[in-house]
C-alpha atoms as a PDB file:
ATOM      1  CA  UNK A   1     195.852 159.942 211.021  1.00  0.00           C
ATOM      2  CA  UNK A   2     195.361 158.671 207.351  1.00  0.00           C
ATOM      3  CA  UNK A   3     197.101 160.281 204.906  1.00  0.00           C
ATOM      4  CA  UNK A   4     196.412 158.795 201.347  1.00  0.00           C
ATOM      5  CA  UNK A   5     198.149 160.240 198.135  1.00  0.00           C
ATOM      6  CA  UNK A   6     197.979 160.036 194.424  1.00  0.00           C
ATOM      7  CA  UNK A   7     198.995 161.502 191.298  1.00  0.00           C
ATOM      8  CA  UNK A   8     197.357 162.858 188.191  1.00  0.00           C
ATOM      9  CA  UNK A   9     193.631 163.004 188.176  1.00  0.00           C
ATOM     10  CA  UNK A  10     193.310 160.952 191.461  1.00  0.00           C
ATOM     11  CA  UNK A  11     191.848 162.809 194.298  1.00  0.00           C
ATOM     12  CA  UNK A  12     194.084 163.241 197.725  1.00  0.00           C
ATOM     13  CA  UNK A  13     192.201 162.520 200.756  1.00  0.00           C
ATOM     14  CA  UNK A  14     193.979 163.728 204.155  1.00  0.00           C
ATOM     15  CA  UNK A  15     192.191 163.046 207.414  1.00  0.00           C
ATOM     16  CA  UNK A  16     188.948 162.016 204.874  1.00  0.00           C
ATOM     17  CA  UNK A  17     188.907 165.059 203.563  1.00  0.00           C
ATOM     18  CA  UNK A  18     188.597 164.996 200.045  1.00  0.00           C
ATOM     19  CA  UNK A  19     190.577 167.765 198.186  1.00  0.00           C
ATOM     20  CA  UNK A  20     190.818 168.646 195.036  1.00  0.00           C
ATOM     21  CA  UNK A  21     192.532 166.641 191.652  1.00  0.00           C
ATOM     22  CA  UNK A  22     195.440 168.523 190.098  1.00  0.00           C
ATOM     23  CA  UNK A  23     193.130 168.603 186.958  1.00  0.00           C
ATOM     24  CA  UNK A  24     190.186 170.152 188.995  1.00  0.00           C
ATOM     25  CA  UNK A  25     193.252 172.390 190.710  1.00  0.00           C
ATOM     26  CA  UNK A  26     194.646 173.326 187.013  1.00  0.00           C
ATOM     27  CA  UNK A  27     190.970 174.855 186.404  1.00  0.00           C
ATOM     28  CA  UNK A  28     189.790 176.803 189.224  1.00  0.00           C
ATOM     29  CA  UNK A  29     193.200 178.184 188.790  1.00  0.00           C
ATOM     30  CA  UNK A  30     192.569 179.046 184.975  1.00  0.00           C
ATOM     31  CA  UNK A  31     188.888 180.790 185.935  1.00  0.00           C
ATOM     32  CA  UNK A  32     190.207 182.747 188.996  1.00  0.00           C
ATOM     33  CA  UNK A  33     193.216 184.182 187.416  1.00  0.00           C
ATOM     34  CA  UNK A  34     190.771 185.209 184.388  1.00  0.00           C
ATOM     35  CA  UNK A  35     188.460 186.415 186.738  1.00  0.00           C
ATOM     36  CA  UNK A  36     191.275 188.893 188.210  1.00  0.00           C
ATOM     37  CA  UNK A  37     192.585 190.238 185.350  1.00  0.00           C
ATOM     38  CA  UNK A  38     189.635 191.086 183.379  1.00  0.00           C
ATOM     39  CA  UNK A  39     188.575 193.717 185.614  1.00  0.00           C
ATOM     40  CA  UNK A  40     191.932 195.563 184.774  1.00  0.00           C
ATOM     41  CA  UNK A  41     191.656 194.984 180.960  1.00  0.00           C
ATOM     42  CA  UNK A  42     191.434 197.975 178.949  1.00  0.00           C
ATOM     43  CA  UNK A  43     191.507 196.609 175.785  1.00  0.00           C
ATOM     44  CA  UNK A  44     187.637 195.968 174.623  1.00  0.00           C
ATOM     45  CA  UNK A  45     188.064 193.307 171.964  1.00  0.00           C
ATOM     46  CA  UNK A  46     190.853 191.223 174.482  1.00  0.00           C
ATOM     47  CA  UNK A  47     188.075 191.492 177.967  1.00  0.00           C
ATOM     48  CA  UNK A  48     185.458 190.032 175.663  1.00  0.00           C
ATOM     49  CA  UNK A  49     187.844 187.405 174.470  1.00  0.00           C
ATOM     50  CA  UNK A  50     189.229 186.674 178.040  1.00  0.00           C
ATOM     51  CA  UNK A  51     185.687 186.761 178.970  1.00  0.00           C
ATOM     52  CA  UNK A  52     184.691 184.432 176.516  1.00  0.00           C
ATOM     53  CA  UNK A  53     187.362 182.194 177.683  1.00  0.00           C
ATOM     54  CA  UNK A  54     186.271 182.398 181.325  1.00  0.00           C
ATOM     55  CA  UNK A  55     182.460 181.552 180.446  1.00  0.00           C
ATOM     56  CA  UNK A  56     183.389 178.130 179.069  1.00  0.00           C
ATOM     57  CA  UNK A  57     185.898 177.352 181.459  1.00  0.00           C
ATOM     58  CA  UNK A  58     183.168 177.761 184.540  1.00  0.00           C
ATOM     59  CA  UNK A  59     180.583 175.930 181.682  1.00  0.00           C
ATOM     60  CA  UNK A  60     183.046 173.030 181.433  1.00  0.00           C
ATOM     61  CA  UNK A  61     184.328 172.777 184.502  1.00  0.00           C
ATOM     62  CA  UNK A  62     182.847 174.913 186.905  1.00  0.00           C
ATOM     63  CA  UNK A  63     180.350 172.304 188.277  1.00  0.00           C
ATOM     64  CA  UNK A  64     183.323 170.485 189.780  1.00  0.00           C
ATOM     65  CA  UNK A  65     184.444 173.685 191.272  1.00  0.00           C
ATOM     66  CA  UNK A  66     183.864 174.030 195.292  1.00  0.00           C
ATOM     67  CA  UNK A  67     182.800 177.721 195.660  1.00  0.00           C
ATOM     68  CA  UNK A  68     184.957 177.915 199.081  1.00  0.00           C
ATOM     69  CA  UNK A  69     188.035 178.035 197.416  1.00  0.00           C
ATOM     70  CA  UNK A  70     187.855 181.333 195.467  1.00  0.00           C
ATOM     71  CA  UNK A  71     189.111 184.395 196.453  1.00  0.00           C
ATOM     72  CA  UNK A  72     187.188 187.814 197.089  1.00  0.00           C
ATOM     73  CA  UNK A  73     188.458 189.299 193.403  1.00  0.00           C
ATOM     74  CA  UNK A  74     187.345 185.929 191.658  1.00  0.00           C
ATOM     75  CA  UNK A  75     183.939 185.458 193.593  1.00  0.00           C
ATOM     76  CA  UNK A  76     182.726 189.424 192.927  1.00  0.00           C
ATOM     77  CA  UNK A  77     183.803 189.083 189.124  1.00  0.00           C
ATOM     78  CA  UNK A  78     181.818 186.134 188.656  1.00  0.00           C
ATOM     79  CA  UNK A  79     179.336 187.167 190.087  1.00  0.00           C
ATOM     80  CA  UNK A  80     179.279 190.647 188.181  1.00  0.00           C
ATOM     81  CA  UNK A  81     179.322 188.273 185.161  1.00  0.00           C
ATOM     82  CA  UNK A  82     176.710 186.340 186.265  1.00  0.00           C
ATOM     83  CA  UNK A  83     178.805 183.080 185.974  1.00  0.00           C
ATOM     84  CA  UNK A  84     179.140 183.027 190.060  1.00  0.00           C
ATOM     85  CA  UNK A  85     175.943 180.501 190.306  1.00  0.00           C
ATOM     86  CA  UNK A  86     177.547 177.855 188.015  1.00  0.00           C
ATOM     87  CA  UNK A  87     180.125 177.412 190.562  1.00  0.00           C
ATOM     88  CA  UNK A  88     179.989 174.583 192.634  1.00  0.00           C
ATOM     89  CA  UNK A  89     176.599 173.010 191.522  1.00  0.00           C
ATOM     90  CA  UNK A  90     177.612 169.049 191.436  1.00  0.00           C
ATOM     91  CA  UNK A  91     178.164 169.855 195.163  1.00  0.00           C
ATOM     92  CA  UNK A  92     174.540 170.835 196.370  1.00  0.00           C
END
């Protein structure tokens, strides 16, 4: 079994599987939280701000993003945003 670890922007590989860095972790966690709450926002001028945020996060970062790890809420929001295709693209 190899098991190799590291810390900060260094990736963790466990049975060579390559997972995630904590900065790549740190982002998909920013965009699907985002993602979740906007739905529920009623305040106009905050969703377009939140959703202003969210469209450069998955510009920025979303590339790095493997589209496996999102949740139902996040994936049908993104989608419905039309940010869903960005996802995951340095992967193909």
């Amino acid at each position: 079994m190899k098991i190799n670890k590291a810390i900060g922007s260094q990736v963790i590989e466990w049975q060579g599987i390559m997972a995630e860095t904590q900065e790549q972790w740190y982002h998909r966690q920013a965009v699907e939280q985002l993602a979740q709450h906007i739905p529920f926002e009623r305040d106009s001028a905050s969703k377009a701000e939140q959703i202003e945020m969210l469209r450069g996060l998955v510009i920025r970062h979303g590339r790095d993003m493997d589209p496996d790890l999102f949740g139902f809420e996040a994936r049908n929001e993104l989608i419905r945003l039309g940010l869903w295709d960005r996802i995951g693209r340095a992967h193909e």
